[in-house]
N, C-alpha and C. Protein backbone atom coordinates (compact mmCIF):
# COMPACT_ATOMS: atom_id res chain seq x y z
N UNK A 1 22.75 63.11 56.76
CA UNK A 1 23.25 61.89 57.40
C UNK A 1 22.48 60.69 56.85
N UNK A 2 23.21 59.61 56.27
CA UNK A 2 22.40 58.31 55.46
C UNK A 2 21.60 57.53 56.97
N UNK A 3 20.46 57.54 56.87
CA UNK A 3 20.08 56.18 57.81
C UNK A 3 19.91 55.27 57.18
N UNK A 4 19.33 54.13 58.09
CA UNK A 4 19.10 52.70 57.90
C UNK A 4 18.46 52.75 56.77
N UNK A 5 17.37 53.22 56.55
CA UNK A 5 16.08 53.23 55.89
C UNK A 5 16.57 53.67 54.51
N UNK A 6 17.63 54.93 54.29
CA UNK A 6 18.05 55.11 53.08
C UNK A 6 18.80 54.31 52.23
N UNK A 7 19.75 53.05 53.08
CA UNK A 7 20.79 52.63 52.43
C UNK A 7 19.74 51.32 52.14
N UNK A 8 18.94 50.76 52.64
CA UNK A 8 17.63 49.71 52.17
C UNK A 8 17.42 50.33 50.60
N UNK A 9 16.48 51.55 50.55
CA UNK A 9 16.38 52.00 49.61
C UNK A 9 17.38 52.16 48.17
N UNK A 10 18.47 52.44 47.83
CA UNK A 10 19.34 52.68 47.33
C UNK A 10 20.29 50.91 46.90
N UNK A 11 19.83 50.16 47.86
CA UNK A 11 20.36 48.96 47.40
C UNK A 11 19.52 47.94 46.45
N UNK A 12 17.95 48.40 47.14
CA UNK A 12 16.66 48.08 46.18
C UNK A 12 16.78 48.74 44.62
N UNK A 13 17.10 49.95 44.65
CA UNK A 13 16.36 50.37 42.98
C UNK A 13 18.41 49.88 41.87
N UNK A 14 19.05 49.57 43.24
CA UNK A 14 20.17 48.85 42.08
C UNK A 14 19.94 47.48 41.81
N UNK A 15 19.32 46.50 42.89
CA UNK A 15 18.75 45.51 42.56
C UNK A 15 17.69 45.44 40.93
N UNK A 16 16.85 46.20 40.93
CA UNK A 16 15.80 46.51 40.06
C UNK A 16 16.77 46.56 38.71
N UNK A 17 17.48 47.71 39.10
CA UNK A 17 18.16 47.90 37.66
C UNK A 17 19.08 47.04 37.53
N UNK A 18 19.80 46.11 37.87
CA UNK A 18 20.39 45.03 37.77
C UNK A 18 19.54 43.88 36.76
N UNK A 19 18.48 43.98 37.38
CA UNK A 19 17.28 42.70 36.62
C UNK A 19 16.41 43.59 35.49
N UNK A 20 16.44 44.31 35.31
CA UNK A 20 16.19 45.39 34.22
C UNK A 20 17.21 45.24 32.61
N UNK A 21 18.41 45.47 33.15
CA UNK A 21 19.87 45.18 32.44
C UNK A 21 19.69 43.83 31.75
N UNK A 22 19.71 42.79 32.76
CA UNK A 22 19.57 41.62 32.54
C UNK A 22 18.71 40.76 31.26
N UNK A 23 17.14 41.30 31.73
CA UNK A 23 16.72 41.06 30.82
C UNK A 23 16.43 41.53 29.07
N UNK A 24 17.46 43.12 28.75
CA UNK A 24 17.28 43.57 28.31
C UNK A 24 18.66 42.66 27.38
N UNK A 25 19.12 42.14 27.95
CA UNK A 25 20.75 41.45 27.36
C UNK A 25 20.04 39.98 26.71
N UNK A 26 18.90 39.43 27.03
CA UNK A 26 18.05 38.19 26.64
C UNK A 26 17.95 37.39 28.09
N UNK A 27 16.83 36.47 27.39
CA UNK A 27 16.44 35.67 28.51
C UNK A 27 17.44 34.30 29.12
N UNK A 28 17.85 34.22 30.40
CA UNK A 28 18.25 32.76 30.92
C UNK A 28 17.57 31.83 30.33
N UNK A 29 16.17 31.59 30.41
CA UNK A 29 15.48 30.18 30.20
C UNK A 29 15.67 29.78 29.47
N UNK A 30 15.60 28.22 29.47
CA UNK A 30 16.36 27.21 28.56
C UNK A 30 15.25 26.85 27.32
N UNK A 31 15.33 26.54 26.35
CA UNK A 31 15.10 26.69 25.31
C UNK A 31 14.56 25.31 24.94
N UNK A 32 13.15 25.36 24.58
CA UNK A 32 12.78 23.63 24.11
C UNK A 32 13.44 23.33 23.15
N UNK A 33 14.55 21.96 22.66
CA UNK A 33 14.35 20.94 22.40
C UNK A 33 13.79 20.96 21.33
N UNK A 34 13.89 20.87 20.08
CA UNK A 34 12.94 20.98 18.40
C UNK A 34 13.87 19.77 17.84
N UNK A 35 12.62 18.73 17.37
CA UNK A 35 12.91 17.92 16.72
C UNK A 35 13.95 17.58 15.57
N UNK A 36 14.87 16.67 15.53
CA UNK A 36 16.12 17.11 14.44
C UNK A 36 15.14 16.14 13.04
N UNK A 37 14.75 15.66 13.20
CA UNK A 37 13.77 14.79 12.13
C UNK A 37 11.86 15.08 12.59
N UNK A 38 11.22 14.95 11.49
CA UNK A 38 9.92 14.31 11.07
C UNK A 38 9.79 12.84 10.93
N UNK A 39 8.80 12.45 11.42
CA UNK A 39 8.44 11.11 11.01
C UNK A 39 8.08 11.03 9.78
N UNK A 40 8.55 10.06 9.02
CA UNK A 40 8.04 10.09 7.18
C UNK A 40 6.12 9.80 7.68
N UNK A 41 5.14 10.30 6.39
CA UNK A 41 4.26 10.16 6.59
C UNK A 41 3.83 9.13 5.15
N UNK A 42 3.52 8.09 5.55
CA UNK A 42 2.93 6.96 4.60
C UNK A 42 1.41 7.14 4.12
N UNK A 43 1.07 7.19 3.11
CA UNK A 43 -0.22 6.99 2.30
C UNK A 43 -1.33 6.00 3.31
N UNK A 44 -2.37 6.15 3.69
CA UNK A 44 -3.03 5.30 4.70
C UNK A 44 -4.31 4.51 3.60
N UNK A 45 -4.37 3.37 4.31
CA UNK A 45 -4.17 2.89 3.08
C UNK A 45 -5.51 1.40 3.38
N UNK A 46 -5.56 1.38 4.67
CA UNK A 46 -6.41 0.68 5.68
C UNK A 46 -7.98 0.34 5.04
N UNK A 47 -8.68 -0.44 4.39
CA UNK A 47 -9.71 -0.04 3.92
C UNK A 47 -10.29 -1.36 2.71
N UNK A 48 -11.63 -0.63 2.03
CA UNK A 48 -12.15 -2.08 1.15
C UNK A 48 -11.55 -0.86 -0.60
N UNK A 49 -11.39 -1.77 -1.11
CA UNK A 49 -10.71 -1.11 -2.33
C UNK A 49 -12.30 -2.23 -3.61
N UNK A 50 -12.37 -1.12 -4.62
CA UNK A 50 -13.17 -2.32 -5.50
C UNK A 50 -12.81 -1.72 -7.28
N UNK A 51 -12.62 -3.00 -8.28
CA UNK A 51 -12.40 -2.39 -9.66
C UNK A 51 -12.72 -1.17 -9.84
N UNK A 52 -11.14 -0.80 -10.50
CA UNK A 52 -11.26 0.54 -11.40
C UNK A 52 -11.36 0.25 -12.87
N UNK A 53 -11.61 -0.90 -13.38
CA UNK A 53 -11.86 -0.79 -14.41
C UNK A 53 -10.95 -1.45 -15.52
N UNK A 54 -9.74 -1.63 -15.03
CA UNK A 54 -8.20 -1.55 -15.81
C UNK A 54 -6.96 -2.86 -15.16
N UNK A 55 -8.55 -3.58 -14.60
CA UNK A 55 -7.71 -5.03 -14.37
C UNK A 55 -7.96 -5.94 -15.19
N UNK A 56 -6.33 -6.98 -15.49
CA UNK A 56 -6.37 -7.88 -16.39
C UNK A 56 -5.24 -8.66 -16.10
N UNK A 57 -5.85 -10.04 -17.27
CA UNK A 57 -4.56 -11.32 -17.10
C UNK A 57 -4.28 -11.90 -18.00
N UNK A 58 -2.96 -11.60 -18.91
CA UNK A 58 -2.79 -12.19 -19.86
C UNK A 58 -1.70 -13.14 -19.73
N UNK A 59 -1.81 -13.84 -20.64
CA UNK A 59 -0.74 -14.51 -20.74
C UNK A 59 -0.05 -15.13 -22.08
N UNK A 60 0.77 -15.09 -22.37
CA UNK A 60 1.52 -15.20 -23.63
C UNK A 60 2.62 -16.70 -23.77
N UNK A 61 1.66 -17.50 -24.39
CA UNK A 61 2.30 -19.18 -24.25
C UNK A 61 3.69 -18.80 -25.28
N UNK A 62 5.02 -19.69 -24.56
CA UNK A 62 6.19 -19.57 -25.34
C UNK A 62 6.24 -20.43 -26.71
N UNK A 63 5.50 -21.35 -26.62
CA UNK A 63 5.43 -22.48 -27.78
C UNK A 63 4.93 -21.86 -28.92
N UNK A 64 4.09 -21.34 -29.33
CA UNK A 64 3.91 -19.85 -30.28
C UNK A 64 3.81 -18.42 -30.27
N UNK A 65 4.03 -17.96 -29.32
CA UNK A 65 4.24 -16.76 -29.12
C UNK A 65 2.64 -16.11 -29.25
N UNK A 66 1.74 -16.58 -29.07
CA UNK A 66 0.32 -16.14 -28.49
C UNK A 66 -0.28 -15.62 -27.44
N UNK A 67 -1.06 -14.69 -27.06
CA UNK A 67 -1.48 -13.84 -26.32
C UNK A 67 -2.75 -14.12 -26.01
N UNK A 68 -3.09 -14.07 -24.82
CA UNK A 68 -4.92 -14.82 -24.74
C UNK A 68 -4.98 -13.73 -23.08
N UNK A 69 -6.09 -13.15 -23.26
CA UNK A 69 -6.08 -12.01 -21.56
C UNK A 69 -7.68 -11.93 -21.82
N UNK A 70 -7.69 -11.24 -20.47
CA UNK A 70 -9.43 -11.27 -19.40
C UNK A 70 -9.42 -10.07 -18.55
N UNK A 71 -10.59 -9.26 -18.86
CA UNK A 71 -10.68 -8.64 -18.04
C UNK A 71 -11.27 -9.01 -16.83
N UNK A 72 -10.36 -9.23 -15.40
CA UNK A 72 -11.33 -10.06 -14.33
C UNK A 72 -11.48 -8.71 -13.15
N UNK A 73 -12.67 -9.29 -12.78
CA UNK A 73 -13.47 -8.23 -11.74
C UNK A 73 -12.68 -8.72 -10.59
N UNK A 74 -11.90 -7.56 -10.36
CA UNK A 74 -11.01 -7.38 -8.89
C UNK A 74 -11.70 -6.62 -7.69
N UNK A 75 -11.57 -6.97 -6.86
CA UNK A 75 -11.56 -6.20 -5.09
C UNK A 75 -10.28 -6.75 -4.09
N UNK A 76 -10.06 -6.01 -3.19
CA UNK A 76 -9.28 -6.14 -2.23
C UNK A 76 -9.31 -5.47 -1.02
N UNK A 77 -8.92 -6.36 0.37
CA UNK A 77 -8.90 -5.58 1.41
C UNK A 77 -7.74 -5.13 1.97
N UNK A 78 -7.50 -4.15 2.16
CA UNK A 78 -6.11 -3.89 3.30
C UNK A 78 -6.75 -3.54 5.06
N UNK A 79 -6.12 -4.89 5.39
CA UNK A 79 -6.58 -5.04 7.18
C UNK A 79 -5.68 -4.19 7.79
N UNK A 80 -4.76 -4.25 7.66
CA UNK A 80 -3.47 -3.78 8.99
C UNK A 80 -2.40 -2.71 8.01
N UNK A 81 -2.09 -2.00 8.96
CA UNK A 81 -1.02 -0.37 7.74
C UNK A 81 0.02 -0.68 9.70
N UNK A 82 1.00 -0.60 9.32
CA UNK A 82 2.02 -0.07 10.59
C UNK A 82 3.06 1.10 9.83
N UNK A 83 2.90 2.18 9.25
CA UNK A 83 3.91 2.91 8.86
C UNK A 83 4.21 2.53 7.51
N UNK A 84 5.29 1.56 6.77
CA UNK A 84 5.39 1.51 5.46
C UNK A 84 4.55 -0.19 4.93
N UNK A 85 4.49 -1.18 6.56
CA UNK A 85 4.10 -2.25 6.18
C UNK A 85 2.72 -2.24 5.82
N UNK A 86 1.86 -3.17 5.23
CA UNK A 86 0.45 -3.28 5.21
C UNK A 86 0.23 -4.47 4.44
N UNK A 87 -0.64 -5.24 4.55
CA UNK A 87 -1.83 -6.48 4.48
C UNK A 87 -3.01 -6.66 4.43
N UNK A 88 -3.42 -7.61 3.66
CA UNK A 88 -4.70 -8.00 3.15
C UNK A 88 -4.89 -8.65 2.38
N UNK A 89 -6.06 -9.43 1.33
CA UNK A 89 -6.49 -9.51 0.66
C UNK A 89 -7.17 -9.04 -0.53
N UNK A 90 -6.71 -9.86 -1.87
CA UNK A 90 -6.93 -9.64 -3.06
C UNK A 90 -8.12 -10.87 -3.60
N UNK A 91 -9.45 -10.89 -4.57
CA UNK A 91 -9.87 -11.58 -4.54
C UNK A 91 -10.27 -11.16 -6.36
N UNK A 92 -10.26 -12.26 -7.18
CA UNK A 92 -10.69 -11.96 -8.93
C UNK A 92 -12.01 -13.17 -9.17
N UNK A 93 -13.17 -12.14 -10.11
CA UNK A 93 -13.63 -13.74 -10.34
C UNK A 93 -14.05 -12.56 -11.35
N UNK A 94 -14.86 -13.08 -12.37
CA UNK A 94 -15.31 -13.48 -13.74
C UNK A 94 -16.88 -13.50 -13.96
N UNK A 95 -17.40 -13.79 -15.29
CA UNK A 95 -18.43 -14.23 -15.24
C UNK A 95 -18.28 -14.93 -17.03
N UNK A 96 -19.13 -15.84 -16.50
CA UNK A 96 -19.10 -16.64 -18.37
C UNK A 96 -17.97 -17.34 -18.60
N UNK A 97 -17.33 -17.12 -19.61
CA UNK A 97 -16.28 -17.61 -20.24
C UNK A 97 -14.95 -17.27 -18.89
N UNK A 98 -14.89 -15.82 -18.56
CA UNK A 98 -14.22 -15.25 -17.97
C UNK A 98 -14.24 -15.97 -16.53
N UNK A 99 -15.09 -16.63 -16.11
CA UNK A 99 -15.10 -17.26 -14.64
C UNK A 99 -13.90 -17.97 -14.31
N UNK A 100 -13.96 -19.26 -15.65
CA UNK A 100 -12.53 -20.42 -14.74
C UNK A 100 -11.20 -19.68 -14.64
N UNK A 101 -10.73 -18.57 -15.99
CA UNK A 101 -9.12 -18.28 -15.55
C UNK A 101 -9.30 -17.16 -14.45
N UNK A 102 -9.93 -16.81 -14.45
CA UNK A 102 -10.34 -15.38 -13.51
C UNK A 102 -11.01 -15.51 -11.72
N UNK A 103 -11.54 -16.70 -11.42
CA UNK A 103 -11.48 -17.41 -10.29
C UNK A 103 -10.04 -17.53 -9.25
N UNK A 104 -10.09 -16.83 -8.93
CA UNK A 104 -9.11 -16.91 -7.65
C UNK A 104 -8.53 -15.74 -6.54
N UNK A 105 -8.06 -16.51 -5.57
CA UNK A 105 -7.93 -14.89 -4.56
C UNK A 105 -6.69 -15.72 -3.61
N UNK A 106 -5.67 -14.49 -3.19
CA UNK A 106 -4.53 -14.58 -2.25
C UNK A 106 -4.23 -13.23 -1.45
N UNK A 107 -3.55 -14.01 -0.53
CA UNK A 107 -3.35 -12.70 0.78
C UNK A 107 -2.22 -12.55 0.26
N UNK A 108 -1.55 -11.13 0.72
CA UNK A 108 -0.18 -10.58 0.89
C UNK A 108 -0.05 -9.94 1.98
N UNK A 109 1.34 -9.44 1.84
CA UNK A 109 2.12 -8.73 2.83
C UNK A 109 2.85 -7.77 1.94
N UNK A 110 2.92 -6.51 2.15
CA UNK A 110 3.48 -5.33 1.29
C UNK A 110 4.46 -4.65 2.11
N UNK A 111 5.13 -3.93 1.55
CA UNK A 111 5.85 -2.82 2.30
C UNK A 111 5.72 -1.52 1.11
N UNK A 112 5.85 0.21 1.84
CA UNK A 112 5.63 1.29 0.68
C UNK A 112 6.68 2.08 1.21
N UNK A 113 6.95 2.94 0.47
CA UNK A 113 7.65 4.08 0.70
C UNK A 113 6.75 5.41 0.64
N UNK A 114 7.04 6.21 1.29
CA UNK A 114 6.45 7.56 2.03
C UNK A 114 5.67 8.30 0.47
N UNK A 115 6.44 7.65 -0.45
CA UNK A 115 5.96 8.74 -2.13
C UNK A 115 4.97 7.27 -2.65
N UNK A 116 4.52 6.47 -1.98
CA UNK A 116 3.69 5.79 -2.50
C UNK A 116 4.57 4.73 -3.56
N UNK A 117 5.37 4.65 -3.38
CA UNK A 117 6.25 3.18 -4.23
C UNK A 117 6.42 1.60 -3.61
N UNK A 118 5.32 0.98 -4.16
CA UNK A 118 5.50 0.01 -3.69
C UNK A 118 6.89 -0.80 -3.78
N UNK A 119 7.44 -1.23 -2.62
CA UNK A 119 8.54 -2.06 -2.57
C UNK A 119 8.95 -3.71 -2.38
N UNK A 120 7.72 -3.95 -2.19
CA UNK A 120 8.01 -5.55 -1.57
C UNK A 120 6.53 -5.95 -1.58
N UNK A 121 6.20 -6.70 -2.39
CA UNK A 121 4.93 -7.66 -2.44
C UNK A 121 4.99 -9.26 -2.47
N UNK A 122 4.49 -9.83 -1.42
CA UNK A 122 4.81 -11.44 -0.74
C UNK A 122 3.66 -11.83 -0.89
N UNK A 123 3.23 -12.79 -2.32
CA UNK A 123 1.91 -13.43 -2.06
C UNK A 123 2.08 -14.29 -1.02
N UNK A 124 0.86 -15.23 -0.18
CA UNK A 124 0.89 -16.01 0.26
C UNK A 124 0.21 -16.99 -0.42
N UNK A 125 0.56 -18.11 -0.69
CA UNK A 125 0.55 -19.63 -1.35
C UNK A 125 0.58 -19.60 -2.57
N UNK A 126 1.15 -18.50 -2.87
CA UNK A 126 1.23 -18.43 -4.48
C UNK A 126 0.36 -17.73 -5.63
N UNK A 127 0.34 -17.52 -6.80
CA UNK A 127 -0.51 -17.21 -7.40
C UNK A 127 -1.33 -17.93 -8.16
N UNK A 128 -2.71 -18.55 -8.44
CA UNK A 128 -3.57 -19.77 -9.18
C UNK A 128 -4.00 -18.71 -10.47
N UNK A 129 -4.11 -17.58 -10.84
CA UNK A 129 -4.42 -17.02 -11.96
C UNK A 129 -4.49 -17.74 -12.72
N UNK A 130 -5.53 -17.82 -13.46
CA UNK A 130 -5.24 -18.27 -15.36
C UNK A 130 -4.75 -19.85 -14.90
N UNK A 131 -5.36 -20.40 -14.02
CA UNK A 131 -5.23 -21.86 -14.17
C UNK A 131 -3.39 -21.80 -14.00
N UNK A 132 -2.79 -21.69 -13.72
CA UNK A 132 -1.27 -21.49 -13.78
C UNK A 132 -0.57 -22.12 -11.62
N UNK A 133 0.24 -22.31 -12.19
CA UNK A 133 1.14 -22.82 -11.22
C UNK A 133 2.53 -22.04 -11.81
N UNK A 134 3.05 -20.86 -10.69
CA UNK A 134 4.20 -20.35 -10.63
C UNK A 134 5.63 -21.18 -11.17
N UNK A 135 6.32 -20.45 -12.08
CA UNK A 135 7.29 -21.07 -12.51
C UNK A 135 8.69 -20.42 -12.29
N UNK A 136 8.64 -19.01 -11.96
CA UNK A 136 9.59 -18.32 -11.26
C UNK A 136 8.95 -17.63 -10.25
N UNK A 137 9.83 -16.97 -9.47
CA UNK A 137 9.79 -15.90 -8.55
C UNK A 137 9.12 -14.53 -9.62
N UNK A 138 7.61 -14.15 -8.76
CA UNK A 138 7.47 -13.10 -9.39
C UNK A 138 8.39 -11.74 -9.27
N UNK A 139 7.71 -10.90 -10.72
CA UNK A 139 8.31 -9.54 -10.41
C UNK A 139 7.03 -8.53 -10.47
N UNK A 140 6.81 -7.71 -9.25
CA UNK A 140 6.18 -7.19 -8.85
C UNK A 140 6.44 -5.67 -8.62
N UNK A 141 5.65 -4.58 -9.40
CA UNK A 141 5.93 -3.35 -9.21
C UNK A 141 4.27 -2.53 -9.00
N UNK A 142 4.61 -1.45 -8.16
CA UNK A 142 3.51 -0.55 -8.05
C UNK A 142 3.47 0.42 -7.25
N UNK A 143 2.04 1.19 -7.29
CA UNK A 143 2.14 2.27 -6.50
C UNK A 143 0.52 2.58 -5.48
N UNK A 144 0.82 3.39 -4.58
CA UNK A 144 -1.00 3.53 -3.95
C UNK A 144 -0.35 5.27 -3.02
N UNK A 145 -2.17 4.91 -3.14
CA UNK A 145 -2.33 6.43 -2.64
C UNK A 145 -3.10 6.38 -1.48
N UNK A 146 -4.12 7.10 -1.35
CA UNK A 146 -5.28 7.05 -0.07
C UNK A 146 -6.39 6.64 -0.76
N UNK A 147 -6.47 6.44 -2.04
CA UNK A 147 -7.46 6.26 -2.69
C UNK A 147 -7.54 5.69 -3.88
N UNK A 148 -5.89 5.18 -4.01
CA UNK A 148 -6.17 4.14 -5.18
C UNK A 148 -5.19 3.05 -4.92
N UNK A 149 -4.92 2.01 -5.54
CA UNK A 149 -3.67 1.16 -6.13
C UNK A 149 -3.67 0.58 -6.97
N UNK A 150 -2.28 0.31 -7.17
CA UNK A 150 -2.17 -0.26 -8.65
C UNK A 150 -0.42 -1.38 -8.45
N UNK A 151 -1.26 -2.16 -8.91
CA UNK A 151 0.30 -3.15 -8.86
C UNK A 151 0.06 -4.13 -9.89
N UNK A 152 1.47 -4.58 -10.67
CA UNK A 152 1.67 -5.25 -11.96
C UNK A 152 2.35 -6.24 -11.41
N UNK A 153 2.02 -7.48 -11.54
CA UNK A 153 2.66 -8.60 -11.17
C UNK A 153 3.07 -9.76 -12.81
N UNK A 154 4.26 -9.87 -12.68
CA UNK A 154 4.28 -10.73 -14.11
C UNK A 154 5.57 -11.93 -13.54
N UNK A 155 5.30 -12.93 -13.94
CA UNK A 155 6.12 -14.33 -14.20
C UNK A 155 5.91 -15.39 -15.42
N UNK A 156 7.17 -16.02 -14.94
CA UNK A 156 6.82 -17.38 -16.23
C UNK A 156 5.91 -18.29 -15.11
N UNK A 157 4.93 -18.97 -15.74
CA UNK A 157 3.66 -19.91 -15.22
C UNK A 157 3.64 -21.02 -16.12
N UNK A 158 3.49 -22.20 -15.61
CA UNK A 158 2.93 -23.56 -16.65
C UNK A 158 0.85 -23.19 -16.01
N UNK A 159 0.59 -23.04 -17.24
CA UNK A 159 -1.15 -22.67 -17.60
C UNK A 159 -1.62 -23.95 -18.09
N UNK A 160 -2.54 -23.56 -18.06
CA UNK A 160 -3.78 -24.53 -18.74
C UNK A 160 -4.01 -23.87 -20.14
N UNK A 161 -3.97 -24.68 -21.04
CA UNK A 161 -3.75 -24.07 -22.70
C UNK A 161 -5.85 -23.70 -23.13
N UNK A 162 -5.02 -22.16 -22.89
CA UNK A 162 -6.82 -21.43 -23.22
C UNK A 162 -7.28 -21.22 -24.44
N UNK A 163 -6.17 -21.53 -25.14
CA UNK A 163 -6.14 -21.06 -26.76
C UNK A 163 -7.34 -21.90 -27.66
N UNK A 164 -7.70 -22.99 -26.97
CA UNK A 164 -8.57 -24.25 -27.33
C UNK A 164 -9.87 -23.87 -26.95
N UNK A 165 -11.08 -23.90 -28.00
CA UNK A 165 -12.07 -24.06 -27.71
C UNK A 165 -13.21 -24.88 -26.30
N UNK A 166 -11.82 -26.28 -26.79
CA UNK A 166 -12.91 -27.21 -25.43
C UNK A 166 -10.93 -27.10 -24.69
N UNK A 167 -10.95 -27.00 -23.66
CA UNK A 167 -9.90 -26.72 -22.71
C UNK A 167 -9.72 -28.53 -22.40
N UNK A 168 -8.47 -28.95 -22.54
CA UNK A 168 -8.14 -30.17 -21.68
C UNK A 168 -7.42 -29.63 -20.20
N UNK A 169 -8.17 -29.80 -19.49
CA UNK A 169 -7.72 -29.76 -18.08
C UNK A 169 -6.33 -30.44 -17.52
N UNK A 170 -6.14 -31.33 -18.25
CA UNK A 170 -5.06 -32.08 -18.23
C UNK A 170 -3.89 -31.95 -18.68
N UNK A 171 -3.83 -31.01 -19.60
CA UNK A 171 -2.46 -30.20 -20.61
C UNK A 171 -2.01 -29.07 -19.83
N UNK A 172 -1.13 -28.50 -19.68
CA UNK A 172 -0.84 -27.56 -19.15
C UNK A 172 0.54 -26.70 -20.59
N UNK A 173 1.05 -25.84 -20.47
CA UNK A 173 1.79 -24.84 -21.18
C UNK A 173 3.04 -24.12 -20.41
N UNK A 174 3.70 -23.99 -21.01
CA UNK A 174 4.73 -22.78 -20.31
C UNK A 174 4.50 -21.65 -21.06
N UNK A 175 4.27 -20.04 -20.38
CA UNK A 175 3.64 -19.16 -20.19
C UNK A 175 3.92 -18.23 -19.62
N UNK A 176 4.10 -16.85 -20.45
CA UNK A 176 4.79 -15.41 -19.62
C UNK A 176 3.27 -15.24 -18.85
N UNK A 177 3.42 -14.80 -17.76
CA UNK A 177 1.85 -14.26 -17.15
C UNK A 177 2.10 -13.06 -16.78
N UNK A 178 1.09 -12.06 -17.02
CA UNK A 178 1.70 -10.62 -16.43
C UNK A 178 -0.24 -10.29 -15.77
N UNK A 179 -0.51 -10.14 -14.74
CA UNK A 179 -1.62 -9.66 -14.21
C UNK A 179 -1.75 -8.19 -13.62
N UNK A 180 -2.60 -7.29 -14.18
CA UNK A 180 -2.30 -5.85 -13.83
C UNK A 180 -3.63 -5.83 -12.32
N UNK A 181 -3.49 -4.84 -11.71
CA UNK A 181 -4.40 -5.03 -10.67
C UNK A 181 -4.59 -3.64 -10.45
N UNK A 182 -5.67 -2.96 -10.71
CA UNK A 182 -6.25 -1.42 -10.85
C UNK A 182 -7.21 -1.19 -9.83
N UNK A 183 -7.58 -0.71 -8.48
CA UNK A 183 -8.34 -0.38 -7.62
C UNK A 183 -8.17 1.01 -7.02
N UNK A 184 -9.35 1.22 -6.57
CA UNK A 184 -10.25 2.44 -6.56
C UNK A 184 -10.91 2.09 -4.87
N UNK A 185 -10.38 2.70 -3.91
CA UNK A 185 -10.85 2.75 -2.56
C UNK A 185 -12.11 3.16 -1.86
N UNK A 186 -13.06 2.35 -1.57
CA UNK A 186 -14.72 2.62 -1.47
C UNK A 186 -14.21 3.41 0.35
N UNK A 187 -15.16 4.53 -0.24
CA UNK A 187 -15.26 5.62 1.05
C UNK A 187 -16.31 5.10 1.43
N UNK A 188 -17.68 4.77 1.56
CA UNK A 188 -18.69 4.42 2.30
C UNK A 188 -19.51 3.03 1.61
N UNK A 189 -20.00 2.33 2.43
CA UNK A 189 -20.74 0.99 2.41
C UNK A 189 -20.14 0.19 1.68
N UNK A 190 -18.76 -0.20 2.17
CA UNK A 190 -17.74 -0.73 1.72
C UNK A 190 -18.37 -2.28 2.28
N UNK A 191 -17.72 -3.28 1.17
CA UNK A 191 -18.15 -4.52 1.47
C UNK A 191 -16.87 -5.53 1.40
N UNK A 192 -16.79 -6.76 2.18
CA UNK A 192 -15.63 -7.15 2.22
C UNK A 192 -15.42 -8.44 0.65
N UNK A 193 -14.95 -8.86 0.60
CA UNK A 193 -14.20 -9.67 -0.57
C UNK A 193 -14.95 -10.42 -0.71
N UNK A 194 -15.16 -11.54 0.80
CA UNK A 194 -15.78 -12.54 1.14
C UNK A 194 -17.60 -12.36 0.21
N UNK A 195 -17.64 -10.96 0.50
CA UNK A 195 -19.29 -10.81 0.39
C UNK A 195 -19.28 -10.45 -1.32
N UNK A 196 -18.15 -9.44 -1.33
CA UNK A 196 -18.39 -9.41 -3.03
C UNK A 196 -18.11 -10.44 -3.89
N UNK A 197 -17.40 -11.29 -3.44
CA UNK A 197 -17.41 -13.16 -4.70
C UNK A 197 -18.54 -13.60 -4.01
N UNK A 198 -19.04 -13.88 -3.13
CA UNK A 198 -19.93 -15.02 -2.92
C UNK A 198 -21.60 -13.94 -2.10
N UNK A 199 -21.84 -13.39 -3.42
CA UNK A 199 -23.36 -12.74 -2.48
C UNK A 199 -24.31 -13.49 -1.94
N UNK A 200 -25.01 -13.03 -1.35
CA UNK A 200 -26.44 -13.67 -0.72
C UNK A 200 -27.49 -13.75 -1.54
């Protein structure tokens, strides 16, 4: 005769095997959510950069087709990185002969792509290289890493005619200018621009 107590029993171990079945068919729970994209990852880039060795400024007057270049001692800072944008300062000076065309420094604004291609370089107030006043819109190409950069900037410029022993300050030239810019990123006791042109 079934009692109470048996039909408890008998409804329990089908319960069991019910949730037994169940999980053997896979799990209900819902399933995280996996990203359909990566964020691109940009070259970081934040930091004091100082000559690699392989910076220069030539320039090639159109009136004879002459070539006159300097190797000028470059540094630069990059203050601010947001993803592909970044900023800072570039600063060139010289020594000797090399001082007056090689004297000068400007900020930019950059943008990069994720493989390190520079895309967009915005001096601010222009470029003074080589005694020169901008005569077109530059063209600007390059590349950086975590530990280096490199960017080629070239335009037509009216210069100061270097070709002359005693320089008239007062003459100026029309002039291809092409300035290469080669840096090498200081990992420790990095110094800023300000301090490397003008020491104590």
């Amino acid at each position: 005769m079934e009692t109470a107590r048996t039909r408890i029993r008998i409804v329990a171990v089908v319960a069991v095997s019910a949730a037994v079945m169940t999980g053997g068919c896979g799990s209900t729970s819902p399933i995280a959510p996996t990203s359909a994209s990566t964020a691109a990852q940009y070259p970081s880039l934040v930091g004091h950069y100082f000559d690699g060795g392989l910076n220069e400024l030539r320039l090639q007057y159109r009136d004879t087709g002459t070539t006159i270049g300097w190797r000028c001692d470059t540094m630069a800072d990059v203050s601010s990185q947001r993803d592909g944008s970044f900023s800072g300062d570039v600063g060139f000076n010289g020594v000797g002969s090399r001082e007056p065309p090689c004297s000068n420094s400007f900020g930019f604004i950059a943008e990069i792509r994720p493989d390190g291609t520079i895309t967009n370089f915005r001096i601010d107030g222009g470029l003074g290289l080589g005694g020169c006043t901008s005569a077109s819109d530059a063209s600007v190409s390059g590349t950086a890493t975590d530990s280096e950069i490199r960017i080629v900037i070239m335009d037509r410029a009216i210069c100061l005619d270097w070709r002359s022993t005693r320089v008239d300050f007062s003459e100026r030239k029309d002039a291809d200018r092409i300035v290469t810019i080669s840096l090498k990123r200081l990992h420790d006791s990095a110094r800023s621009i300000s301090d490397a042109l003008h020491p104590s």
